[in-house]
Protein backbone atom coordinates (compact mmCIF):
# COMPACT_ATOMS: atom_id res chain seq x y z
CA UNK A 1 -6.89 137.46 12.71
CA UNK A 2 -7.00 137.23 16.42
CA UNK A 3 -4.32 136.04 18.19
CA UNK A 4 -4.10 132.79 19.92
CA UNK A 5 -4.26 134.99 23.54
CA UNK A 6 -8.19 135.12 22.61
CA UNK A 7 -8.72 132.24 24.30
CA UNK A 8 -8.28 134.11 27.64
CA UNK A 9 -11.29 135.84 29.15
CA UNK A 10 -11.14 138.79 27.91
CA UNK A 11 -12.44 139.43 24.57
CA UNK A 12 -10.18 141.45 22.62
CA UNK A 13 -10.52 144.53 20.06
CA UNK A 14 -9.72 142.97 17.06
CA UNK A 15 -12.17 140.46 17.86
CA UNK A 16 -14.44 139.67 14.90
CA UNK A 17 -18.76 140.17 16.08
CA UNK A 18 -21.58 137.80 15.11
CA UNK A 19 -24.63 139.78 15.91
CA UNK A 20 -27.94 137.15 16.38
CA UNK A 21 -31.03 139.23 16.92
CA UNK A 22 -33.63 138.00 18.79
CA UNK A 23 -37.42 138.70 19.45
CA UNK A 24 -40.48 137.24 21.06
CA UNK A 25 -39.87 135.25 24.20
CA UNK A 26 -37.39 133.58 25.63
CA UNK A 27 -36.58 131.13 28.51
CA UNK A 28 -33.05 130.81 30.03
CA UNK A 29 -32.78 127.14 28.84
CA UNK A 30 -33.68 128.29 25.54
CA UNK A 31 -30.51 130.86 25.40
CA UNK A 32 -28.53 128.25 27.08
CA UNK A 33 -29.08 125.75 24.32
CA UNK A 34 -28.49 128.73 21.47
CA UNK A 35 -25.19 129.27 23.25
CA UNK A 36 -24.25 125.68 23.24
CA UNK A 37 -25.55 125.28 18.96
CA UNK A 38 -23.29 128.18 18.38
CA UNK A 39 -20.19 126.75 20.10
CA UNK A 40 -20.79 123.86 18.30
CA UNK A 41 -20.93 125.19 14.78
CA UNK A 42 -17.81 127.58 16.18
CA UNK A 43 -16.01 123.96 16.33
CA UNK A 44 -17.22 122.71 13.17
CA UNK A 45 -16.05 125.90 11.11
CA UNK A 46 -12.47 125.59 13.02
CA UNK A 47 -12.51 121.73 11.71
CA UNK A 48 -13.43 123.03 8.24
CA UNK A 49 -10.39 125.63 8.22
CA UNK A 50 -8.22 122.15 8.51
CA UNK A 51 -6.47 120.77 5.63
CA UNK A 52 -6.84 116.80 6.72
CA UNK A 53 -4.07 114.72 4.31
CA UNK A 54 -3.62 111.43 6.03
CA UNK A 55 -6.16 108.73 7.48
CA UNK A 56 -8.05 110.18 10.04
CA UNK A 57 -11.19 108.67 11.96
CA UNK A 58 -13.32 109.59 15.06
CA UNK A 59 -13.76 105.89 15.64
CA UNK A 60 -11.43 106.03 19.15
CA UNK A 61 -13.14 108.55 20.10
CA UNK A 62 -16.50 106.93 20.16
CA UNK A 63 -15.35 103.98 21.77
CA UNK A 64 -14.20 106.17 24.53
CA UNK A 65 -17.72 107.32 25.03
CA UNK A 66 -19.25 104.19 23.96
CA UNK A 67 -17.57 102.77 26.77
CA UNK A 68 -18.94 105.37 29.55
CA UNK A 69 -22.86 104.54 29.20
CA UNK A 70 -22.29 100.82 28.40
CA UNK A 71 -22.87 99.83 32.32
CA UNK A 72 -26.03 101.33 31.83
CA UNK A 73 -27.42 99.54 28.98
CA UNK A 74 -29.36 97.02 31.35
CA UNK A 75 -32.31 99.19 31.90
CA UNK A 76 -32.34 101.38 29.25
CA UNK A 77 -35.67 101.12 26.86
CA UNK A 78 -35.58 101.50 23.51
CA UNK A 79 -36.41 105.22 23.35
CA UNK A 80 -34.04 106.33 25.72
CA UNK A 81 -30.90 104.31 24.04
CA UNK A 82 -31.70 106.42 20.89
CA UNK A 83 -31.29 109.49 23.07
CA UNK A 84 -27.90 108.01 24.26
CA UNK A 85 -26.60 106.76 21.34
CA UNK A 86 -27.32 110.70 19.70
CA UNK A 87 -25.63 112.08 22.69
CA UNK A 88 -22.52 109.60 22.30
CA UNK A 89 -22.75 110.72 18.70
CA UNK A 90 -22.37 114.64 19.29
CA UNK A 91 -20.03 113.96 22.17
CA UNK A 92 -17.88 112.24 19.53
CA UNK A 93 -17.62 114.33 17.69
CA UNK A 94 -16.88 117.58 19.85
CA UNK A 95 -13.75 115.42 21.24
CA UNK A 96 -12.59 114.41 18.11
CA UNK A 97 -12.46 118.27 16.92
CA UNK A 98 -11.41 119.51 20.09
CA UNK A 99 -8.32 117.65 19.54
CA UNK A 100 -7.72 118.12 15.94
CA UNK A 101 -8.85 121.71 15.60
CA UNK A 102 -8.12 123.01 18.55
CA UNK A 103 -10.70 125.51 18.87
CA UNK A 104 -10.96 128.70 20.13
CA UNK A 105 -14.04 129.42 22.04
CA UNK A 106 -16.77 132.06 21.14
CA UNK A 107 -17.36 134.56 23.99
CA UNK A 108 -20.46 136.21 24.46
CA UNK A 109 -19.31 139.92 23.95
CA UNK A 110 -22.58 141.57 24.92
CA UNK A 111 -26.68 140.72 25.47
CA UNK A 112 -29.05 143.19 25.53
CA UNK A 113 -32.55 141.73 27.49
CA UNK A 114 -35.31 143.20 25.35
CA UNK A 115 -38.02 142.13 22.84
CA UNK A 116 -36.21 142.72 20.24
CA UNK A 117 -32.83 142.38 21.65
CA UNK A 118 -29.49 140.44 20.77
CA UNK A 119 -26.69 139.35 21.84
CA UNK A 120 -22.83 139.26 19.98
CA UNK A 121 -20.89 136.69 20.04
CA UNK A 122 -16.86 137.42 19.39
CA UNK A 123 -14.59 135.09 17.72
CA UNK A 124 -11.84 134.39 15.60
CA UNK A 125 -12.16 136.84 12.31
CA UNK A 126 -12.05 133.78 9.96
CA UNK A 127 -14.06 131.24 12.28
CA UNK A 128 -16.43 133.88 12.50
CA UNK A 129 -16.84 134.83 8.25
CA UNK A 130 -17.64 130.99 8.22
CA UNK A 131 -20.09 130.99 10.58
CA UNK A 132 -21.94 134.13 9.49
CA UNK A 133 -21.99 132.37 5.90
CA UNK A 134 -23.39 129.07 7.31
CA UNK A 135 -26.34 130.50 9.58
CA UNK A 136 -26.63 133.81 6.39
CA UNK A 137 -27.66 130.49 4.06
CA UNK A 138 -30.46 129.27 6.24
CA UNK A 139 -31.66 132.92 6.64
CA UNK A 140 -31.87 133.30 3.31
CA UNK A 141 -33.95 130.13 2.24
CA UNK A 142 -37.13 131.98 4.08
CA UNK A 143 -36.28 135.93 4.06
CA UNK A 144 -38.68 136.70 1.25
CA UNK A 145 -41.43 134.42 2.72
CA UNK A 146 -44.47 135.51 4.68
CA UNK A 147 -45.39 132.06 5.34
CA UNK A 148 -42.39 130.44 6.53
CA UNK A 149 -43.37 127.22 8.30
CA UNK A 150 -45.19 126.95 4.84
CA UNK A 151 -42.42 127.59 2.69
CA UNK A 152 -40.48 125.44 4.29
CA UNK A 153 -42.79 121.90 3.73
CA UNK A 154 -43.70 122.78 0.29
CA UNK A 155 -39.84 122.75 -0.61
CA UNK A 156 -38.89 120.44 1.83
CA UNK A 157 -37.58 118.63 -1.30
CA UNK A 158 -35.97 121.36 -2.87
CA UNK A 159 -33.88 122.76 0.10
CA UNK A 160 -32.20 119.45 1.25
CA UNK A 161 -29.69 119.26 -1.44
CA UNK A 162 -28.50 123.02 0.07
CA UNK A 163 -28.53 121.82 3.34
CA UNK A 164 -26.35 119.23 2.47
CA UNK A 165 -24.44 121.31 0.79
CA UNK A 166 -24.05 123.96 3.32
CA UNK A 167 -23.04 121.68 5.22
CA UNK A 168 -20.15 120.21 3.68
CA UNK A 169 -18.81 123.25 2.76
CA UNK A 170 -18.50 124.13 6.59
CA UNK A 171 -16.78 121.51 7.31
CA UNK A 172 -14.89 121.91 3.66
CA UNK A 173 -14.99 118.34 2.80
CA UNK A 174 -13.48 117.93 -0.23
CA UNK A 175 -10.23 118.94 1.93
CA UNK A 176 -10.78 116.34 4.24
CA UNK A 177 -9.56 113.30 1.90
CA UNK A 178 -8.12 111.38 4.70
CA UNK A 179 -11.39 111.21 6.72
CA UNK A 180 -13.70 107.91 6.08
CA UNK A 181 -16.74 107.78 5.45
CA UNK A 182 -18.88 107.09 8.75
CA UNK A 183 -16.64 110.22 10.50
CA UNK A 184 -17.77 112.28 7.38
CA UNK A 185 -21.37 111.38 7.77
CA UNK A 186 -21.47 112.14 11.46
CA UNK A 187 -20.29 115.75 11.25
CA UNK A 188 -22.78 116.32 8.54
CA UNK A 189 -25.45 115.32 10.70
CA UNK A 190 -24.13 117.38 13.31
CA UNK A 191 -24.21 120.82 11.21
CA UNK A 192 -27.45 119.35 9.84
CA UNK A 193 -28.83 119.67 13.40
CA UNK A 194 -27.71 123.15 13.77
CA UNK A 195 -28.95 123.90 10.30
CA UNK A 196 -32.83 122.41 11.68
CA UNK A 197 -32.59 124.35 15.13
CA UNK A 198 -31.88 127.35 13.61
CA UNK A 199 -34.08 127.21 11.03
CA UNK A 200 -36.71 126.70 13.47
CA UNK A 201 -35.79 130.16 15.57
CA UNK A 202 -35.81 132.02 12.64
CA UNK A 203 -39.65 130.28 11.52
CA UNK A 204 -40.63 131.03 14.75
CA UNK A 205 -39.47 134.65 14.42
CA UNK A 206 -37.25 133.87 17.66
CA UNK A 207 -33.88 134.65 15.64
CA UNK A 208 -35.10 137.55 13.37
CA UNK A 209 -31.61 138.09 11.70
CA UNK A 210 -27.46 137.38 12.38
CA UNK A 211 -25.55 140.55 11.33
């Protein structure tokens, strides 16, 4: 396992690699936000390594948020609220880890510009074997299929449950007692948004496989 020292900036040798390889095009915003998703889910998987015994909640957390768009509720419409209340949401949430997990960032260890190219991401040997096995179980749903956007709504029904249960075992719930339930139900929905944006690069043949 890496040592603590990782989270300097240089990425050490015993550094565990997440290969994503990519293809077709891509805007900068569009690596920017696959950057940001894979922090993210580097959080969640350092969460999910916690054992969590006593009462925990993410509720003073949100209210510190909450609290930091409230003097703009006046003229917000309906439509943009949702978009703030989502952003509160995932804001939440990265605080609430941040200060229980403590994470160690992911550092982007090399990119190569091409179509196909990739780009490795180093991390934490154990953060890292939870990550592959997360973003390995989306992969999987589709590898065999030639239609993917097709597979995907005729067993829309199908592939939920193992969504869900991807999820949880990321965040390796049933070690996380202490947590109630709306906190639970929040970081589900959080990996469940990773699980939909990747699934969407790799339908779109953008992400073409994570090594």
């Amino acid at each position: 396992m890496v040592s603590p020292q990782f989270s300097g900036q240089d990425v050490p040798k015993e550094a565990s690699i997440l290969r994503i390889s990519i293809d077709r095009t891509w805007r900068a915003t569009e690596f920017s936000e696959l950057f940001q998703r894979m922090e993210t889910l580097n959080e969640l998987s350092h969460f999910g390594l916690l054992k969590v015994d006593g009462q925990s909640s993410m509720g003073i957390f949100r209210s510190r948020f909450a609290r930091r768009f409230r003097h703009d509720a006046f003229w917000m419409d309906a439509e943009f609220e949702g978009h703030i209340e989502e952003q509160v949401e995932a804001e939440t949430i990265r605080d609430f880890v941040r200060e229980t997990a403590n994470p160690i960032p992911l550092h982007v260890a090399r990119i190569q510009f091409a179509s196909p190219g990739f780009t490795d991401l180093a991390g934490i040997g154990k953060v890292i074997g939870e990550i592959r096995r997360f973003v390995m179980a989306i992969v999987e749903r589709y590898d065999a299929k030639e239609d993917r956007a097709l597979a995907r709504a005729e067993k829309e029904q199908t592939v939920i449950s193992k969504k869900i249960a991807n999820a949880e075992r990321l965040l390796n719930l049933s070690n996380k007692m202490g947590l109630d339930h709306q906190t639970r139900n929040m970081m589900v929905r959080q990996a469940l948004d990773i699980d939909r944006y990747i699934e969407e690069k790799v339908i779109d043949r953008q992400i073409t496989s994570f090594d």
